[in-house]
C-alpha atoms as a PDB file:
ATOM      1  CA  UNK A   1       0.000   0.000   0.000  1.00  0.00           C
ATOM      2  CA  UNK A   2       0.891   3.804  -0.462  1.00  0.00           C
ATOM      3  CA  UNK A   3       1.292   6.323   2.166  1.00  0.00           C
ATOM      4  CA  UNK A   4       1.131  10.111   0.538  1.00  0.00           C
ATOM      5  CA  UNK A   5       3.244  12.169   2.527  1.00  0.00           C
ATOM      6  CA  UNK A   6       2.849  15.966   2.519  1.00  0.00           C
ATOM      7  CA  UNK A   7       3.490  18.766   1.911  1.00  0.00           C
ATOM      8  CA  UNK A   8       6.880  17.524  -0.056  1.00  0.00           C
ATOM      9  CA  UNK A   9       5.135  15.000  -2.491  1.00  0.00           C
ATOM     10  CA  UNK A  10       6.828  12.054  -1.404  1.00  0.00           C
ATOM     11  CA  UNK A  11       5.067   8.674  -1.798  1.00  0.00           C
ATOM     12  CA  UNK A  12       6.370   5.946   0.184  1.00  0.00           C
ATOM     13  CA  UNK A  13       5.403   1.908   0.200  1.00  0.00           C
ATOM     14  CA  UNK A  14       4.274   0.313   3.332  1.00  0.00           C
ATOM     15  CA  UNK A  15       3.073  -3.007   4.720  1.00  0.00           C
ATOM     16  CA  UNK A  16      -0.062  -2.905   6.434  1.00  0.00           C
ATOM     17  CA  UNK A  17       0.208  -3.241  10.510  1.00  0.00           C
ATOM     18  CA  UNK A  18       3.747  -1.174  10.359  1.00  0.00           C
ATOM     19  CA  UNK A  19       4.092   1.770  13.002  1.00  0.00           C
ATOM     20  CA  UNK A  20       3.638   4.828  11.229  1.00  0.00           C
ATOM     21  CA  UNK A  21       6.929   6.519  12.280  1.00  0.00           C
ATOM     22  CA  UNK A  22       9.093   3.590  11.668  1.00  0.00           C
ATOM     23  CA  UNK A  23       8.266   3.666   8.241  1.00  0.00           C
ATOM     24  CA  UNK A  24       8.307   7.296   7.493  1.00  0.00           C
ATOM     25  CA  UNK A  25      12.302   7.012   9.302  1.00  0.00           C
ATOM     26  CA  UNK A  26      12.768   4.159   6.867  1.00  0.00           C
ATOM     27  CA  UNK A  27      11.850   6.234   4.561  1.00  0.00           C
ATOM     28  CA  UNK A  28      13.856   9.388   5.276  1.00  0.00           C
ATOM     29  CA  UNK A  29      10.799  10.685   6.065  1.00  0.00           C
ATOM     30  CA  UNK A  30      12.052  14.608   7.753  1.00  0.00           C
ATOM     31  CA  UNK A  31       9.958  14.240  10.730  1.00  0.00           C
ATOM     32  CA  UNK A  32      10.783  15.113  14.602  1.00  0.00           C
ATOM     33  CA  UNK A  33      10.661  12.890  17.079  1.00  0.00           C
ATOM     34  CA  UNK A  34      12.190  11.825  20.900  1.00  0.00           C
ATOM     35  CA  UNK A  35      10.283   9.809  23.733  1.00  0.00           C
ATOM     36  CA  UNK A  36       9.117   7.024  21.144  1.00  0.00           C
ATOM     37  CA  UNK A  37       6.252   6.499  23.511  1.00  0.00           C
ATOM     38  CA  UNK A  38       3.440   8.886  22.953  1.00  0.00           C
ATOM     39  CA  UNK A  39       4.492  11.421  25.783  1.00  0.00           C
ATOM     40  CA  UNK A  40       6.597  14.363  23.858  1.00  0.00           C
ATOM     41  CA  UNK A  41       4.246  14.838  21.428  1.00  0.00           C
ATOM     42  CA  UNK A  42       6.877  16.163  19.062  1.00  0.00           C
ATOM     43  CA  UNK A  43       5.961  13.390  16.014  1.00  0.00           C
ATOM     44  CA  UNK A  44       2.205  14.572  16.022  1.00  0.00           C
ATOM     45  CA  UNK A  45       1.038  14.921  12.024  1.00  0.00           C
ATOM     46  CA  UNK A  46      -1.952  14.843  10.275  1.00  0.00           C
ATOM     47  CA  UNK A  47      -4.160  12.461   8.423  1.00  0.00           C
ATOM     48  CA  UNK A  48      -5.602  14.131   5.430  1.00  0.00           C
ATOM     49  CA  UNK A  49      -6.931  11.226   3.439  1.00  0.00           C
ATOM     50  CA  UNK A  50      -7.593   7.341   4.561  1.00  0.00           C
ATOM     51  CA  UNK A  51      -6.893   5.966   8.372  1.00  0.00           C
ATOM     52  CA  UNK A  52      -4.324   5.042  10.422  1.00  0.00           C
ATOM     53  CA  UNK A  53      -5.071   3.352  13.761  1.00  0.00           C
ATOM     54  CA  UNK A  54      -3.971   5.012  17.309  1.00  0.00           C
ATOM     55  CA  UNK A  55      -2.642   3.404  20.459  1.00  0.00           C
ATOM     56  CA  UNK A  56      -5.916   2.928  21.998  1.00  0.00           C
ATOM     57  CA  UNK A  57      -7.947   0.786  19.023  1.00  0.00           C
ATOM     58  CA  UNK A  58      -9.184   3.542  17.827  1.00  0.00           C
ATOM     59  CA  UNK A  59      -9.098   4.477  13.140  1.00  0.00           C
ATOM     60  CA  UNK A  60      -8.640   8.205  12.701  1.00  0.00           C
ATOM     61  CA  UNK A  61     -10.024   9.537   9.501  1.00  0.00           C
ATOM     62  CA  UNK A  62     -10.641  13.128   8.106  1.00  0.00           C
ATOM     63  CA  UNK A  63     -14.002  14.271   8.978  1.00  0.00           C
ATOM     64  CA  UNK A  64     -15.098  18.429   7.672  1.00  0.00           C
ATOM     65  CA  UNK A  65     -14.140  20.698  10.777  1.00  0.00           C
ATOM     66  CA  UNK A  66     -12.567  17.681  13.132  1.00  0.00           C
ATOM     67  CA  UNK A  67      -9.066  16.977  14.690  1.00  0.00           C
ATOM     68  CA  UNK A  68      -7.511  14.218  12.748  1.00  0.00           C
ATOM     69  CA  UNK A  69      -4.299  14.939  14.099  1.00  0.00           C
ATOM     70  CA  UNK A  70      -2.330  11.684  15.581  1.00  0.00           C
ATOM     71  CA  UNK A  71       1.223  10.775  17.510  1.00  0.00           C
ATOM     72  CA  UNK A  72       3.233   8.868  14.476  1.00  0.00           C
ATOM     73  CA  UNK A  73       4.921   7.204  17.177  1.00  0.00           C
ATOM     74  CA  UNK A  74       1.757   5.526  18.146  1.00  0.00           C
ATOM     75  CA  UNK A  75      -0.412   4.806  14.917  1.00  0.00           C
ATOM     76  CA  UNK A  76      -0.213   1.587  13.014  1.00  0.00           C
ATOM     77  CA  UNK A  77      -1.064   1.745   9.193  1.00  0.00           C
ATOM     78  CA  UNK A  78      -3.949   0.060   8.349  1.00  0.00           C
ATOM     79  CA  UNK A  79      -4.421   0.786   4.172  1.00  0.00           C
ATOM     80  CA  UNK A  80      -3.280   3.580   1.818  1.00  0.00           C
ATOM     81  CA  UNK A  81      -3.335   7.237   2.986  1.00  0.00           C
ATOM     82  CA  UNK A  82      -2.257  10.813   3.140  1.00  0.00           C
ATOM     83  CA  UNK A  83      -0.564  12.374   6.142  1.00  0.00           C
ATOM     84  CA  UNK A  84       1.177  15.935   6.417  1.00  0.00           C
ATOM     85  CA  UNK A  85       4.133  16.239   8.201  1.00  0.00           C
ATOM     86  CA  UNK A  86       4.707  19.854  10.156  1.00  0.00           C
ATOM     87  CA  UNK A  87       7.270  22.043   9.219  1.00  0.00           C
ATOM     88  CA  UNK A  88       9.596  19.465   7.343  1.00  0.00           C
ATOM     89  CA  UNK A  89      12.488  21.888   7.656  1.00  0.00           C
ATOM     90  CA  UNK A  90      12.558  22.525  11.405  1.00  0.00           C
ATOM     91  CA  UNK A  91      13.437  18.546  12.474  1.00  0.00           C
ATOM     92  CA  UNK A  92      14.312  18.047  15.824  1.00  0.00           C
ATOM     93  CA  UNK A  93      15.432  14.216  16.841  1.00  0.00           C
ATOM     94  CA  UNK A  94      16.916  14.579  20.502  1.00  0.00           C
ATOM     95  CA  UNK A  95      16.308  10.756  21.756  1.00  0.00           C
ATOM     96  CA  UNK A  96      14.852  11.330  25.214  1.00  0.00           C
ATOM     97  CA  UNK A  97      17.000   9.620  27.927  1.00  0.00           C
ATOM     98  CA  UNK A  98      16.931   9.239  31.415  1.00  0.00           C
ATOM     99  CA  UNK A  99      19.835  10.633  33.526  1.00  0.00           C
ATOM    100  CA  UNK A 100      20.875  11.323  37.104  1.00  0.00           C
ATOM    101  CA  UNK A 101      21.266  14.410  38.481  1.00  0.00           C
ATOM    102  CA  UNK A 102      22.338  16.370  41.189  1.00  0.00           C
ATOM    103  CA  UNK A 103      21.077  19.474  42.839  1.00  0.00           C
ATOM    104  CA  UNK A 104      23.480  22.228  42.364  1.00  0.00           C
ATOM    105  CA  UNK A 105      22.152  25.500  43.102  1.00  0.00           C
ATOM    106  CA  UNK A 106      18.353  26.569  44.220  1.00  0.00           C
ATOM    107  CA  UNK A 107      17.723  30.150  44.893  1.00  0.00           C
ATOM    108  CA  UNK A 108      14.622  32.163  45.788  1.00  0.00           C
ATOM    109  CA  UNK A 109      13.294  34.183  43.078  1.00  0.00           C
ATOM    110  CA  UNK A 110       9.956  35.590  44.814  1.00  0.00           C
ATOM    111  CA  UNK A 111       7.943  34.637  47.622  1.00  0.00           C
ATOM    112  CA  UNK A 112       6.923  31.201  45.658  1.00  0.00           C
ATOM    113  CA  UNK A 113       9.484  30.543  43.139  1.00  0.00           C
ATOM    114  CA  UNK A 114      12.234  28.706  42.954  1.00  0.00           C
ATOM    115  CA  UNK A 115      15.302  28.096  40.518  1.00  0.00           C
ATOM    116  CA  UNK A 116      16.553  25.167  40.594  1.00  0.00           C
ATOM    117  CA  UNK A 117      20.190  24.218  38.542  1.00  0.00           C
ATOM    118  CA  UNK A 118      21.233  20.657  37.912  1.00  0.00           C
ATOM    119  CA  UNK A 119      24.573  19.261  37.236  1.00  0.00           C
ATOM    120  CA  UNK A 120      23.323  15.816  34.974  1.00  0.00           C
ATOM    121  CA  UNK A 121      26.030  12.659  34.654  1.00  0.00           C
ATOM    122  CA  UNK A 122      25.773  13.015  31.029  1.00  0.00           C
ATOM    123  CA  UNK A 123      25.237  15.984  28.560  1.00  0.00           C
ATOM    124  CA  UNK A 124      21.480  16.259  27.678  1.00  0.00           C
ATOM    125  CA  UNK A 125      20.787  17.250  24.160  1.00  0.00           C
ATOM    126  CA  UNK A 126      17.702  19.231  23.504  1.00  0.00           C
ATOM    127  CA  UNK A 127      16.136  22.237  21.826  1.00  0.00           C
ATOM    128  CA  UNK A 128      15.662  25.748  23.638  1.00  0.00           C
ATOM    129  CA  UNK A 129      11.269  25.609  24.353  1.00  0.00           C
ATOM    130  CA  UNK A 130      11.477  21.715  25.475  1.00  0.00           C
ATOM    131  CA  UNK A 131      11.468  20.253  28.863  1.00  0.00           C
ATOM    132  CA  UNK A 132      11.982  17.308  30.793  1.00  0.00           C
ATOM    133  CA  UNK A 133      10.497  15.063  33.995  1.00  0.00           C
ATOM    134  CA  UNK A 134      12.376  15.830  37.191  1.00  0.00           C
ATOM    135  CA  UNK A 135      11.964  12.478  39.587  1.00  0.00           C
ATOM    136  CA  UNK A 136      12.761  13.777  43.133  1.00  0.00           C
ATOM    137  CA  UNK A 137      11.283  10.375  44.846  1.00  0.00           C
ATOM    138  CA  UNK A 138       8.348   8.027  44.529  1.00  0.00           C
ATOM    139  CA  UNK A 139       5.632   9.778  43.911  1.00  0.00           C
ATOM    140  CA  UNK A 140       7.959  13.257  43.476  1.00  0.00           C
ATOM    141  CA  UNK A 141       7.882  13.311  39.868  1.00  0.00           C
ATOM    142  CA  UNK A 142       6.663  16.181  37.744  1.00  0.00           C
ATOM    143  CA  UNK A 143       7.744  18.199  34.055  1.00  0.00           C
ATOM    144  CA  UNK A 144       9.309  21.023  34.284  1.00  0.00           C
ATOM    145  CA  UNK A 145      10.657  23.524  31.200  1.00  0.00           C
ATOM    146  CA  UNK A 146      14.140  23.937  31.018  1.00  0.00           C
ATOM    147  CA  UNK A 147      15.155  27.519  31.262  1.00  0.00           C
ATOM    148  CA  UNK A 148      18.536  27.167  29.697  1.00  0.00           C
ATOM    149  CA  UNK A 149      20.407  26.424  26.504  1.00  0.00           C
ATOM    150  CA  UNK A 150      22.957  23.513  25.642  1.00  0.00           C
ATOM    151  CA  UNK A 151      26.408  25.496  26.004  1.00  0.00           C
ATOM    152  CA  UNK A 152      25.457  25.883  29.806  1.00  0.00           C
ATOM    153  CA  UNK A 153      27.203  23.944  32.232  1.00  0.00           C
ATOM    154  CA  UNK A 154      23.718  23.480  34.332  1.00  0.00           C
ATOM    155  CA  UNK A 155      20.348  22.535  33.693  1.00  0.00           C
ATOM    156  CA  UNK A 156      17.967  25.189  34.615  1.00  0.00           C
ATOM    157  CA  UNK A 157      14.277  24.891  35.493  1.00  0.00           C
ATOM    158  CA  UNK A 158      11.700  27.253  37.557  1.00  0.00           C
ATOM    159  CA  UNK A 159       9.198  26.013  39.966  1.00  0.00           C
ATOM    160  CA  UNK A 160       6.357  27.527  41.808  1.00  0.00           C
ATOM    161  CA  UNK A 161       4.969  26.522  44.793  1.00  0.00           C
ATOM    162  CA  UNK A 162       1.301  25.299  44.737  1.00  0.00           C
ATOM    163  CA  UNK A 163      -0.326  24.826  48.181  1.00  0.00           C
ATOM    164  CA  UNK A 164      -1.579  21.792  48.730  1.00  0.00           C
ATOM    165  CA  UNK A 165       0.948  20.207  45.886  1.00  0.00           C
ATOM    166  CA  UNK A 166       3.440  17.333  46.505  1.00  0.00           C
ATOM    167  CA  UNK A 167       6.160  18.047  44.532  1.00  0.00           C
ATOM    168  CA  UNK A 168       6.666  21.499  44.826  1.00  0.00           C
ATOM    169  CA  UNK A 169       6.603  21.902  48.651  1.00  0.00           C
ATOM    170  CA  UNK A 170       9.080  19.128  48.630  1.00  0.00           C
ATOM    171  CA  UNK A 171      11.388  21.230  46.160  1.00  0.00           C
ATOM    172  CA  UNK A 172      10.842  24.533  48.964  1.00  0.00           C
ATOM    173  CA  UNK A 173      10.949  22.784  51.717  1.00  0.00           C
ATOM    174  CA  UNK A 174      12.765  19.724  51.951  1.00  0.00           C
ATOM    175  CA  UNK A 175      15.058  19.713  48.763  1.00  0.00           C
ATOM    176  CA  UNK A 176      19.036  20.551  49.361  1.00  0.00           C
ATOM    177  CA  UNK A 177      21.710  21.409  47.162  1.00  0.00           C
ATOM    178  CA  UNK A 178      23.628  18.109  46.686  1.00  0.00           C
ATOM    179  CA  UNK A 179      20.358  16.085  46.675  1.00  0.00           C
ATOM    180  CA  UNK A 180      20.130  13.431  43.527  1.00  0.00           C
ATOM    181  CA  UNK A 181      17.589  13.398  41.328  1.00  0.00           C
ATOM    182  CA  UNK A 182      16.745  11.422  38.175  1.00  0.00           C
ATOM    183  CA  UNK A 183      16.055  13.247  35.255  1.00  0.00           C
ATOM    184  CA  UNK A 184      13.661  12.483  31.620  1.00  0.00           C
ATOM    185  CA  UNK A 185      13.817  13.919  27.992  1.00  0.00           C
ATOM    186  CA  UNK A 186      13.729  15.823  26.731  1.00  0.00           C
ATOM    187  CA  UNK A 187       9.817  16.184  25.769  1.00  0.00           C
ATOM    188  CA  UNK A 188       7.787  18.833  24.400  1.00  0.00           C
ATOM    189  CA  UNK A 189       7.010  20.426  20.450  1.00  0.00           C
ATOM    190  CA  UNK A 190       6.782  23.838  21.399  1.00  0.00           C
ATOM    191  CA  UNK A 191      10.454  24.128  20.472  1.00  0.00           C
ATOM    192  CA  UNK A 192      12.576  27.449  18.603  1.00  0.00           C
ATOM    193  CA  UNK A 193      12.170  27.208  15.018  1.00  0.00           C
ATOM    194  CA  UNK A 194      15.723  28.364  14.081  1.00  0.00           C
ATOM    195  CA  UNK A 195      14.796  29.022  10.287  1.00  0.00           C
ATOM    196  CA  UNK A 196      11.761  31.044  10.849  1.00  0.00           C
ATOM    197  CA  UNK A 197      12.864  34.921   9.618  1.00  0.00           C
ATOM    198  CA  UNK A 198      10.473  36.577  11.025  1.00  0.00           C
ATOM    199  CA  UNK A 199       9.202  38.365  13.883  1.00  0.00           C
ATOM    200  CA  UNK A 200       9.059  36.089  16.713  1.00  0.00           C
ATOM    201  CA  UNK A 201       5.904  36.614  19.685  1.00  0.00           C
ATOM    202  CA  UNK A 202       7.443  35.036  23.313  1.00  0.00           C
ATOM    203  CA  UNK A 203       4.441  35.402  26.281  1.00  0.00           C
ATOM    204  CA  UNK A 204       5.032  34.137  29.375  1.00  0.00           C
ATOM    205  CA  UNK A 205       3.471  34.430  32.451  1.00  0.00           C
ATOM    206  CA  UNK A 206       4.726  33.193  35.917  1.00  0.00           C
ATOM    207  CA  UNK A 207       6.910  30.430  35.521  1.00  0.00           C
ATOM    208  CA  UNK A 208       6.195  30.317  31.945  1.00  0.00           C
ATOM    209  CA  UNK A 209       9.031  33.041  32.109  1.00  0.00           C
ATOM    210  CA  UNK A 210      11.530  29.311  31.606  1.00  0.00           C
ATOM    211  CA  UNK A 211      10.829  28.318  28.312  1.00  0.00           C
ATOM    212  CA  UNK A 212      10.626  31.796  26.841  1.00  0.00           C
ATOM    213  CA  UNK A 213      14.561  32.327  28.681  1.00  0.00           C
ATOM    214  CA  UNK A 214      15.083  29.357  27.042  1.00  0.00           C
ATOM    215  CA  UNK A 215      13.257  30.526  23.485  1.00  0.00           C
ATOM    216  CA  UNK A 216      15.140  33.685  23.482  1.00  0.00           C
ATOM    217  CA  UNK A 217      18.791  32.894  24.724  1.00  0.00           C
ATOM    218  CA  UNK A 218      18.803  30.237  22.214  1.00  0.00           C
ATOM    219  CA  UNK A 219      17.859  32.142  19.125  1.00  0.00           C
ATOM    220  CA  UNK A 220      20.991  34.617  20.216  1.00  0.00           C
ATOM    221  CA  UNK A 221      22.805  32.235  20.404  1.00  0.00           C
ATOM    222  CA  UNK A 222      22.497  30.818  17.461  1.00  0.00           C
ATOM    223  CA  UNK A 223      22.736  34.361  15.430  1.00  0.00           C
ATOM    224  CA  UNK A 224      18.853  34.516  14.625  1.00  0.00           C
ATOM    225  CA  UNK A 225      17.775  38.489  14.060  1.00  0.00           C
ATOM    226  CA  UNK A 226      14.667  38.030  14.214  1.00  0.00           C
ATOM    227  CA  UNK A 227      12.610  40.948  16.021  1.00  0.00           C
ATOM    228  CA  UNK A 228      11.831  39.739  19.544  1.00  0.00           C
ATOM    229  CA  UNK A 229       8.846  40.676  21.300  1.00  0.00           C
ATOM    230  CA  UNK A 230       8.942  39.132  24.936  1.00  0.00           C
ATOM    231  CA  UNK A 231       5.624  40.129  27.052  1.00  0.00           C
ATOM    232  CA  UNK A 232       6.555  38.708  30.581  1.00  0.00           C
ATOM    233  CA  UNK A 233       2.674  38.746  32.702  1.00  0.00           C
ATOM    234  CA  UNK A 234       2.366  38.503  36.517  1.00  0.00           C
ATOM    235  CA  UNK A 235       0.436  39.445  39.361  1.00  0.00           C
ATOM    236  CA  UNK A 236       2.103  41.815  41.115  1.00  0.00           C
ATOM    237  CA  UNK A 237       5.212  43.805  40.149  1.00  0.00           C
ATOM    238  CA  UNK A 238       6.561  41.617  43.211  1.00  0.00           C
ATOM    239  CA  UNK A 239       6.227  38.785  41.372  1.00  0.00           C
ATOM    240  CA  UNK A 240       8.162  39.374  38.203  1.00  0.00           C
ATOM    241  CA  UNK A 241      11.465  37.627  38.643  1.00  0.00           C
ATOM    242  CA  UNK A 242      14.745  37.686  36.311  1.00  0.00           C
ATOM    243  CA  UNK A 243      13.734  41.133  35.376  1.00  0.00           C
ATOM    244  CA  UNK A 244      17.682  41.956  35.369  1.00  0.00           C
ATOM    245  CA  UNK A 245      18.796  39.137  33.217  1.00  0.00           C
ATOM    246  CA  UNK A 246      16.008  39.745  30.451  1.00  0.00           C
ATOM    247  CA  UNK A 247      17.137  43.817  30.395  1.00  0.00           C
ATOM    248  CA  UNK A 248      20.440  42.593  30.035  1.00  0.00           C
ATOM    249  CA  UNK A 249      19.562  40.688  27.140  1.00  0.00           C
ATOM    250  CA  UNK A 250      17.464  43.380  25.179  1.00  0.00           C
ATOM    251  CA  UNK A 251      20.106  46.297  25.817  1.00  0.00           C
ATOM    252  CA  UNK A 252      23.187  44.300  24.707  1.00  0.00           C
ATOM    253  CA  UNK A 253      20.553  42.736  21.723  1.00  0.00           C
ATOM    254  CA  UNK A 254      18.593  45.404  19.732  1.00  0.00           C
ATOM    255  CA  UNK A 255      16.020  43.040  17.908  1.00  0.00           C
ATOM    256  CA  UNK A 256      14.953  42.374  21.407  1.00  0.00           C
ATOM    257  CA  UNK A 257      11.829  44.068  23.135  1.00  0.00           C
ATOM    258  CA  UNK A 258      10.748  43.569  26.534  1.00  0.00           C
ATOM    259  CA  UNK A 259       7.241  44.479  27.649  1.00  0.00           C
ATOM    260  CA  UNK A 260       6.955  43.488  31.559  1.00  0.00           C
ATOM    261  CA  UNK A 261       3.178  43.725  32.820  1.00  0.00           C
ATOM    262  CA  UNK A 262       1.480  43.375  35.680  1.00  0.00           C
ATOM    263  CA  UNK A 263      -2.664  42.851  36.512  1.00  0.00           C
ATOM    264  CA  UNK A 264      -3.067  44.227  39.978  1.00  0.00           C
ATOM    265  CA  UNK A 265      -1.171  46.699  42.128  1.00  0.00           C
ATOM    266  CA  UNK A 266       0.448  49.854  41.208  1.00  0.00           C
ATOM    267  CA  UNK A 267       3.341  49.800  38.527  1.00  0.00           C
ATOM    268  CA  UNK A 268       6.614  51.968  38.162  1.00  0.00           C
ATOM    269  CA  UNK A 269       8.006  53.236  35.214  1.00  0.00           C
ATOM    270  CA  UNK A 270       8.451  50.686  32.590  1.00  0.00           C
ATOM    271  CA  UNK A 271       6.060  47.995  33.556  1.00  0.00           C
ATOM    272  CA  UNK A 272       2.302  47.929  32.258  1.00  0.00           C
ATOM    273  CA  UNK A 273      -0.544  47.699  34.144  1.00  0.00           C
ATOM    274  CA  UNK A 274      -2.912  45.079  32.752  1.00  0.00           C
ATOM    275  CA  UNK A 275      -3.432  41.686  31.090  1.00  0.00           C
ATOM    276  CA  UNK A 276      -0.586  40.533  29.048  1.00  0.00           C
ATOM    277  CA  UNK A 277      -3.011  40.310  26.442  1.00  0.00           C
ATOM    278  CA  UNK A 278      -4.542  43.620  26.384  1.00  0.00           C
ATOM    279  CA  UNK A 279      -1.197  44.683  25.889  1.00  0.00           C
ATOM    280  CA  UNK A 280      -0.165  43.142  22.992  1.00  0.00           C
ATOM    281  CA  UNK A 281      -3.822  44.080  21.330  1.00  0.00           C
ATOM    282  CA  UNK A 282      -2.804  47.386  22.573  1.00  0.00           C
ATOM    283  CA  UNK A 283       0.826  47.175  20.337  1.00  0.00           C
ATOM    284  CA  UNK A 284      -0.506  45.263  17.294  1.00  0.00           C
ATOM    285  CA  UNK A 285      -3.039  45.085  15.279  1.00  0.00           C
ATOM    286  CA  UNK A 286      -1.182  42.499  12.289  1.00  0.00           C
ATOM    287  CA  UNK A 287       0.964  39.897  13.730  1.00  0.00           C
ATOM    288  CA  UNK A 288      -0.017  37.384  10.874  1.00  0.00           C
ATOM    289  CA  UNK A 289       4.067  37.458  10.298  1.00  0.00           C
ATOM    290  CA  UNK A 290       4.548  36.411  13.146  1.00  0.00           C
ATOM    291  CA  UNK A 291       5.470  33.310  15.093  1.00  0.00           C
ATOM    292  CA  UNK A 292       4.104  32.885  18.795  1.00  0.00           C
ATOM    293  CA  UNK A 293       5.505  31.334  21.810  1.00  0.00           C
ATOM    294  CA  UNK A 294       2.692  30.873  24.578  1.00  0.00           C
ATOM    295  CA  UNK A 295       4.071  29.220  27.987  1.00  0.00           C
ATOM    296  CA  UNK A 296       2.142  29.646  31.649  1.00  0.00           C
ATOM    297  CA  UNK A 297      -0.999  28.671  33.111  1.00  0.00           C
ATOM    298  CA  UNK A 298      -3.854  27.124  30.809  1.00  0.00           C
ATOM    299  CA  UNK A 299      -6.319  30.295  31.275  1.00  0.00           C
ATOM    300  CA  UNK A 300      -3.401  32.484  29.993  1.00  0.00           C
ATOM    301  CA  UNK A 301      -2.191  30.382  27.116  1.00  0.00           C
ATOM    302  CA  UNK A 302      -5.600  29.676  26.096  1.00  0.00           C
ATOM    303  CA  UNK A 303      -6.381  33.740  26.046  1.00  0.00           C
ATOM    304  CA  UNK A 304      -3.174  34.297  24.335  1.00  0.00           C
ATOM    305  CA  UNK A 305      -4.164  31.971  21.702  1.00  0.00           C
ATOM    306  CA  UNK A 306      -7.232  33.446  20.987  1.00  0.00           C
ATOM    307  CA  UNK A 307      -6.062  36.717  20.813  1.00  0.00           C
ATOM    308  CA  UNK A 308      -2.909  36.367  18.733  1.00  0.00           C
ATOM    309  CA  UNK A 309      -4.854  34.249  16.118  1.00  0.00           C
ATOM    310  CA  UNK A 310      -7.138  37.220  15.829  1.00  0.00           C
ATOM    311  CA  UNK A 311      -4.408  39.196  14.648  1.00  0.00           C
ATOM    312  CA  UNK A 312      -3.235  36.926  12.137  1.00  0.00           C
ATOM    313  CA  UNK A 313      -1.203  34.128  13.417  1.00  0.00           C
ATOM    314  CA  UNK A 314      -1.647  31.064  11.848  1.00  0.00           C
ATOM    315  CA  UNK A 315      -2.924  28.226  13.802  1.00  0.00           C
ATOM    316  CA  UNK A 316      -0.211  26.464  12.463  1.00  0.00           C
ATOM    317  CA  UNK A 317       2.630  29.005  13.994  1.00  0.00           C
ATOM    318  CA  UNK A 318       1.283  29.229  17.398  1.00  0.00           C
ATOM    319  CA  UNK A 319       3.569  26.692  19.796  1.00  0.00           C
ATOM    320  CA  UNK A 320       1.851  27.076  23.307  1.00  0.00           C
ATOM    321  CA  UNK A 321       3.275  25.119  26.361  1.00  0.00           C
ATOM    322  CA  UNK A 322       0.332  25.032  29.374  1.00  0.00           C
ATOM    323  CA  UNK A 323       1.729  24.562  32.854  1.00  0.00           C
ATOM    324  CA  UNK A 324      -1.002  22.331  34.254  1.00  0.00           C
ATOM    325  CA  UNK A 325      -0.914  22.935  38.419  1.00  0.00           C
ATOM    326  CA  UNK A 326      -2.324  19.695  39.411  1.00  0.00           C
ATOM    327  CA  UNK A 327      -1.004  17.607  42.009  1.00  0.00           C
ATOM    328  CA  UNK A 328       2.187  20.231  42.132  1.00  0.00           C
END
């Protein structure tokens, strides 16, 4: 049988009951991928004509107006069909591994973060936006983004503290530098597209400030000047954190612009008052050139969405990373 592969126009020959991304790999297939086992999400494509057949038993087949996206990883061909492949330029294959760590450094960032950096046995390869499972104990084991880049010596992540949680009052209140740790990934598709030219959208709010770090060190790094537009959203002005290192970044870096806002409280000069989304409907009216970055809470990202697809984003070139609280 024939599998149609777009958008390149490449039509491959499979046997039926084969794993979808094993064949598309035999085939050269350009197509990201890293935890093999359904959890990154990074190998997600599209069935556009025929079915393919999920992990859980279930055929997925183009209906008008529904979701026929699937995890390659997890689909098993079942007869002829099309699938397109996201962004066949911007492949990322980091093999997720499992490493141990140990605590280096935590420091206090605000009343209910914490920074956490990690010294791993072996170098972790991964892609500034990603992030990986921290596994503090049994039942200690939640993702977290990293906040870093590859040339640092130390994995970086953020954590807030959630009342009630387990893992993060263990990480403020019982976790010590020199602790071990075992660490996962790297996971995650909301990852810097490197060959994107264009103006690039990074919102954050709260902890959400890691991958965007992450998002924006790593496209200086590697020479991107792309305009950068980095609206950091909190609370309070008492709760924006790394404030200095992110002014550092857009004085030395002139493509960079950094809009700090805050929803409640009175603000100084050069923070916002507001939702981090009435300011960026305040700044632009066009950002269909644009590719967004959305990483925080769920309300947030979801708001974010809404809004920058109103102004033109593509569906397509919105990469949003949800920080889901429970059980934290």
């Amino acid at each position: 049988m024939e599998v149609v592969v777009r958008p390149i126009g490449r039509v491959i020959s499979a046997e039926p009951g084969a794993n979808l991304l094993d064949t598309l790999r035999k085939n050269d297939i350009p197509i990201s991928y890293s935890c093999m086992s359904g959890r990154c999400g990074i190998c997600r494509c599209k069935v556009v004509e025929g079915e393919v057949l999920t992990a859980n038993g279930e055929l997925r087949q183009p209906f008008l107006n529904e979701d026929t996206h699937v995890l390659a990883c997890q689909s098993t061909l079942t007869s002829g069909c099309a699938i397109e492949i996201p962004e066949p330029d911007e492949i990322v294959c980091c093999p997720a591994k499992i490493l141990k760590a140990k605590v280096a450094e935590i420091r206090q960032e605000t009343h209910d973060i914490r920074s956490l950096k990690v010294k791993a046995n072996k170098p972790l390869e991964y892609v500034p936006g990603q992030y990986a499972t921290l596994e503090f104990g049994p039942d200690l084991i939640r993702p977290y983004s990293m906040a870093g880049i590859m040339q640092d010596d130390l994995l970086e992540f953020h954590v807030r503290l959630v009342p009630g949680g387990r893992v993060s009052p263990y990480v403020f209140d019982t976790l010590k530098e020199g602790d071990s740790l075992r660490l996962s990934g790297p996971l995650g598709a909301s990852y810097l597209r490197r060959r994107h030219r264009g103006p690039m959208l990074l919102v954050a709010g709260g902890t959400g400030l890691a991958p965007a770090l992450s998002l924006l060190r790593g496209a200086l790094a590697v020479g991107m000047d792309n305009p950068i537009h980095l609206y950091f959203g909190a609370r309070t002005v008492n709760d924006l954190y790394c404030t200095d290192r992110l002014a550092a970044l857009a004085a030395a870096n002139p493509q960079v612009a950094l809009h700090l806002v805050v929803s409640n409280g009175t603000t100084p000069a050069g923070i916002r008052s507001g939702l981090v989304t009435e300011a960026i409907e305040q700044d632009w009216q066009d950002l269909s050139a644009f590719r967004a970055y959305l990483c925080g809470a769920p309300a947030m990202v979801e708001a974010a969405t809404l809004s920058v697809k109103r102004r033109g984003v593509s569906l397509s070139h919105i990469y949003a990373d949800a920080f889901y609280s429970t059980g934290y």
